[in-house]
Protein backbone atom coordinates (compact mmCIF):
# COMPACT_ATOMS: atom_id res chain seq x y z
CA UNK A 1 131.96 -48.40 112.24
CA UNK A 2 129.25 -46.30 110.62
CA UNK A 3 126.81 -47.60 112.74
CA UNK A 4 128.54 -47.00 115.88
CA UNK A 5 128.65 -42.80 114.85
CA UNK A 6 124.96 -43.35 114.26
CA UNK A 7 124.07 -44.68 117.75
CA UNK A 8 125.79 -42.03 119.26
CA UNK A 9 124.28 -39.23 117.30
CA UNK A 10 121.10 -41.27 118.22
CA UNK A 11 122.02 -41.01 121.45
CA UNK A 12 123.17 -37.46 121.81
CA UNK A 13 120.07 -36.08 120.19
CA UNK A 14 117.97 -37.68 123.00
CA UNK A 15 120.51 -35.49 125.32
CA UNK A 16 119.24 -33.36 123.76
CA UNK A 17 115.88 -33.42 123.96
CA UNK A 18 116.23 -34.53 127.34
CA UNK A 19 118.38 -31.33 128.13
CA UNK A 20 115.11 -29.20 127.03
CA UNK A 21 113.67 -29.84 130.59
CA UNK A 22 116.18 -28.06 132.47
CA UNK A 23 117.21 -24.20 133.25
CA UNK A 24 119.86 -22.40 131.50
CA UNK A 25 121.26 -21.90 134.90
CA UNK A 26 121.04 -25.98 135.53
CA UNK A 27 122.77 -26.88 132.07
CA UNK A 28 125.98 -24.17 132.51
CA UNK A 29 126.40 -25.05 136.10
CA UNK A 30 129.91 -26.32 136.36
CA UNK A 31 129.83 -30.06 137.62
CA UNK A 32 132.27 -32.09 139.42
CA UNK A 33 133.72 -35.23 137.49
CA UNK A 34 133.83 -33.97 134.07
CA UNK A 35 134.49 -31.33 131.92
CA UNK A 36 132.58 -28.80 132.93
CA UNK A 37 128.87 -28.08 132.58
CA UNK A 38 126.40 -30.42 131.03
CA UNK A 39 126.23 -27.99 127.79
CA UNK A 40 130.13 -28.15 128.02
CA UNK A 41 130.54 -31.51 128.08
CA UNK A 42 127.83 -31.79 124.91
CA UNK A 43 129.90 -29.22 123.34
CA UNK A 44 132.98 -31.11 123.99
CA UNK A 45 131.88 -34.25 122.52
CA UNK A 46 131.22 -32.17 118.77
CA UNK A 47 134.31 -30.50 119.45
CA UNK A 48 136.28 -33.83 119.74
CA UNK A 49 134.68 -35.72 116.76
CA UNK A 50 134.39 -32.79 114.65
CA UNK A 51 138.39 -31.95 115.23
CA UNK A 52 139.17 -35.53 114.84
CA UNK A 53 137.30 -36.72 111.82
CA UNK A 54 138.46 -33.61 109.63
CA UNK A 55 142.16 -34.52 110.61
CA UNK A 56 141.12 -37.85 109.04
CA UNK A 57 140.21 -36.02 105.96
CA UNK A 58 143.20 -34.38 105.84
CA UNK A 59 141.52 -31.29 106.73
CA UNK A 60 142.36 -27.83 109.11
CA UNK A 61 141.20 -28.30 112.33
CA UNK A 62 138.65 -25.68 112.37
CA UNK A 63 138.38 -24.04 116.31
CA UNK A 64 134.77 -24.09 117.48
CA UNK A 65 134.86 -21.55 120.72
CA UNK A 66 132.03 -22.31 123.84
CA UNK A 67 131.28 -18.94 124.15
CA UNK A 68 129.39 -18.69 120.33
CA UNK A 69 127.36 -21.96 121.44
CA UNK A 70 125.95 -21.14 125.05
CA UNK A 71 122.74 -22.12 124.42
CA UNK A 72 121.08 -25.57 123.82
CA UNK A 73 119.48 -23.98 120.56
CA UNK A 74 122.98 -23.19 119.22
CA UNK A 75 124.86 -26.67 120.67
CA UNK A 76 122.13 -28.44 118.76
CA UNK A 77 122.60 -26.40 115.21
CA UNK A 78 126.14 -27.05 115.68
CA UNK A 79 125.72 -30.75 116.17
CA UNK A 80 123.91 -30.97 113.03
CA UNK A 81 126.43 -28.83 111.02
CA UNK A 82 129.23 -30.64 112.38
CA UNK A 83 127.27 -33.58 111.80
CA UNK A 84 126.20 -32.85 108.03
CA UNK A 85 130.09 -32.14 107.64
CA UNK A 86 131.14 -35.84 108.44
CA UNK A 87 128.49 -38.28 108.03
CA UNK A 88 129.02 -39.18 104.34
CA UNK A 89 132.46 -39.45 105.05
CA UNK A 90 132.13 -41.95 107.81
CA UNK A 91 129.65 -43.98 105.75
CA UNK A 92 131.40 -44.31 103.01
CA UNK A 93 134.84 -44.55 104.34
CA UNK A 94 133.36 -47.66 106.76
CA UNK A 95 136.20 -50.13 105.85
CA UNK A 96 139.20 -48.41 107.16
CA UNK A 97 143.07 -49.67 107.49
CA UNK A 98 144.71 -49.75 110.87
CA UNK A 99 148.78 -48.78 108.91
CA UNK A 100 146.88 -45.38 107.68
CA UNK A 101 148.86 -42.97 109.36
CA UNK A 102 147.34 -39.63 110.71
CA UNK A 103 149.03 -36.64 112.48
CA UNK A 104 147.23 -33.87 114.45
CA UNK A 105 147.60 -29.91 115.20
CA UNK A 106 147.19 -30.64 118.86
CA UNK A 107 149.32 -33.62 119.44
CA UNK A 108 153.08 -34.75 118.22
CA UNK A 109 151.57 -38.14 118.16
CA UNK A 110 151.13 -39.96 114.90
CA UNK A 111 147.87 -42.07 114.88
CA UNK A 112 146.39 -44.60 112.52
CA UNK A 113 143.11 -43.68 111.32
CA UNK A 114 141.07 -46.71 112.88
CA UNK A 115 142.69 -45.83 116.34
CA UNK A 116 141.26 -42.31 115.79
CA UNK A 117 137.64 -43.60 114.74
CA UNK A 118 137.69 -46.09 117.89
CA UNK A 119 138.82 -42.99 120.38
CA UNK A 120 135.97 -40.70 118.94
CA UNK A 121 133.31 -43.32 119.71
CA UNK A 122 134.40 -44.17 123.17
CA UNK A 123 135.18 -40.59 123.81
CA UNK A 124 131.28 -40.13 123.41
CA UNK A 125 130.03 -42.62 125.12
CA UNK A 126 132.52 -41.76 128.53
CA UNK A 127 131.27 -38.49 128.50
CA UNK A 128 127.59 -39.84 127.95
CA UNK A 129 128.13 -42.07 131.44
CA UNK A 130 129.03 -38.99 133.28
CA UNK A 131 125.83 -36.77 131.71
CA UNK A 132 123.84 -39.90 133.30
CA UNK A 133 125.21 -39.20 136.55
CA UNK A 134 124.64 -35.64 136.54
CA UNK A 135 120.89 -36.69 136.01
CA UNK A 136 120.63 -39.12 138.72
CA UNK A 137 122.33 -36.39 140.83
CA UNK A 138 119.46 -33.95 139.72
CA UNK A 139 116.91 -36.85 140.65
CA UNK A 140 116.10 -37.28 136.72
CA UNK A 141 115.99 -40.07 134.50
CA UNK A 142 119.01 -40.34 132.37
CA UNK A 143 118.65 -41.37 128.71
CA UNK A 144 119.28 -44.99 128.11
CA UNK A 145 122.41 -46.44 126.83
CA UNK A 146 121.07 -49.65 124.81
CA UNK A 147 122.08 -49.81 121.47
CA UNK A 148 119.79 -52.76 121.11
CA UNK A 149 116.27 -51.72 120.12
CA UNK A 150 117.29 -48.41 118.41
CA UNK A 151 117.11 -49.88 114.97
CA UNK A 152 120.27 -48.44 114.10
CA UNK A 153 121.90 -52.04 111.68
């Protein structure tokens, strides 16, 4: 499972990088198909696996508002805070048990902790597919998907 959250982060930090070459005005424009902007929708994604991996823990969802993180400078510090917050966890919690029962703030839902883990990944990778359409729309390369060749196993 660990090396699932690693491809994506792998992933999202070439959004990143790729993000660089646009406008502030290009990456807050609101966008049809998703959840907003592109900066929104990378915001989103931290927002999601942050929330969901501390109810994992057994911990307060902590509420991360847009409007501190408008920029691609701050989106990417958060990312890596959020990130630095979780990533020992995941890799050392790598063998989890589907009957391990979670509950949420936001939902009346129970959920067991693998179904959680799985939703987080594929959360990413949705929202991922629709940055890459955004690109094509803006005549630009999107960053590739592959998670062969990344070196992440």
């Amino acid at each position: 499972m660990y090396h699932l959250f690693k491809y994506n982060w792998h992933v999202r930090d070439e959004w990143f990088r790729w993000c660089k070459q646009l406008t502030a005005e290009d990456l807050l424009l609101d966008r049809v198909g998703g959840v907003g902007s592109i900066l929104y929708t990378l915001f989103h994604i931290i927002d999601v696996e942050y929330s969901w991996v501390r109810a994992i823990q057994g911990e307060e969802d902590k509420v991360i508002e847009f409007k501190k993180y408008h920029t691609l400078e701050n989106i990417i510090s958060l990312s890596y805070a959020c990130r630095s917050d979780i990533e020992g966890f995941i890799e050392k919690n790598s063998q989890w048990l589907d009957d391990e029962h979670v509950t949420v703030s936001w939902d009346d839902e129970e959920f067991t902790k693998l179904e959680i883990l799985n939703h987080v990944i594929v959360h990413e990778i949705h929202h991922l597919g629709q940055l890459s359409v955004w690109a094509r729309e803006l005549n630009l390369v999107p960053v590739g998907a592959h998670y062969i060749g990344r070196g992440l196993r």
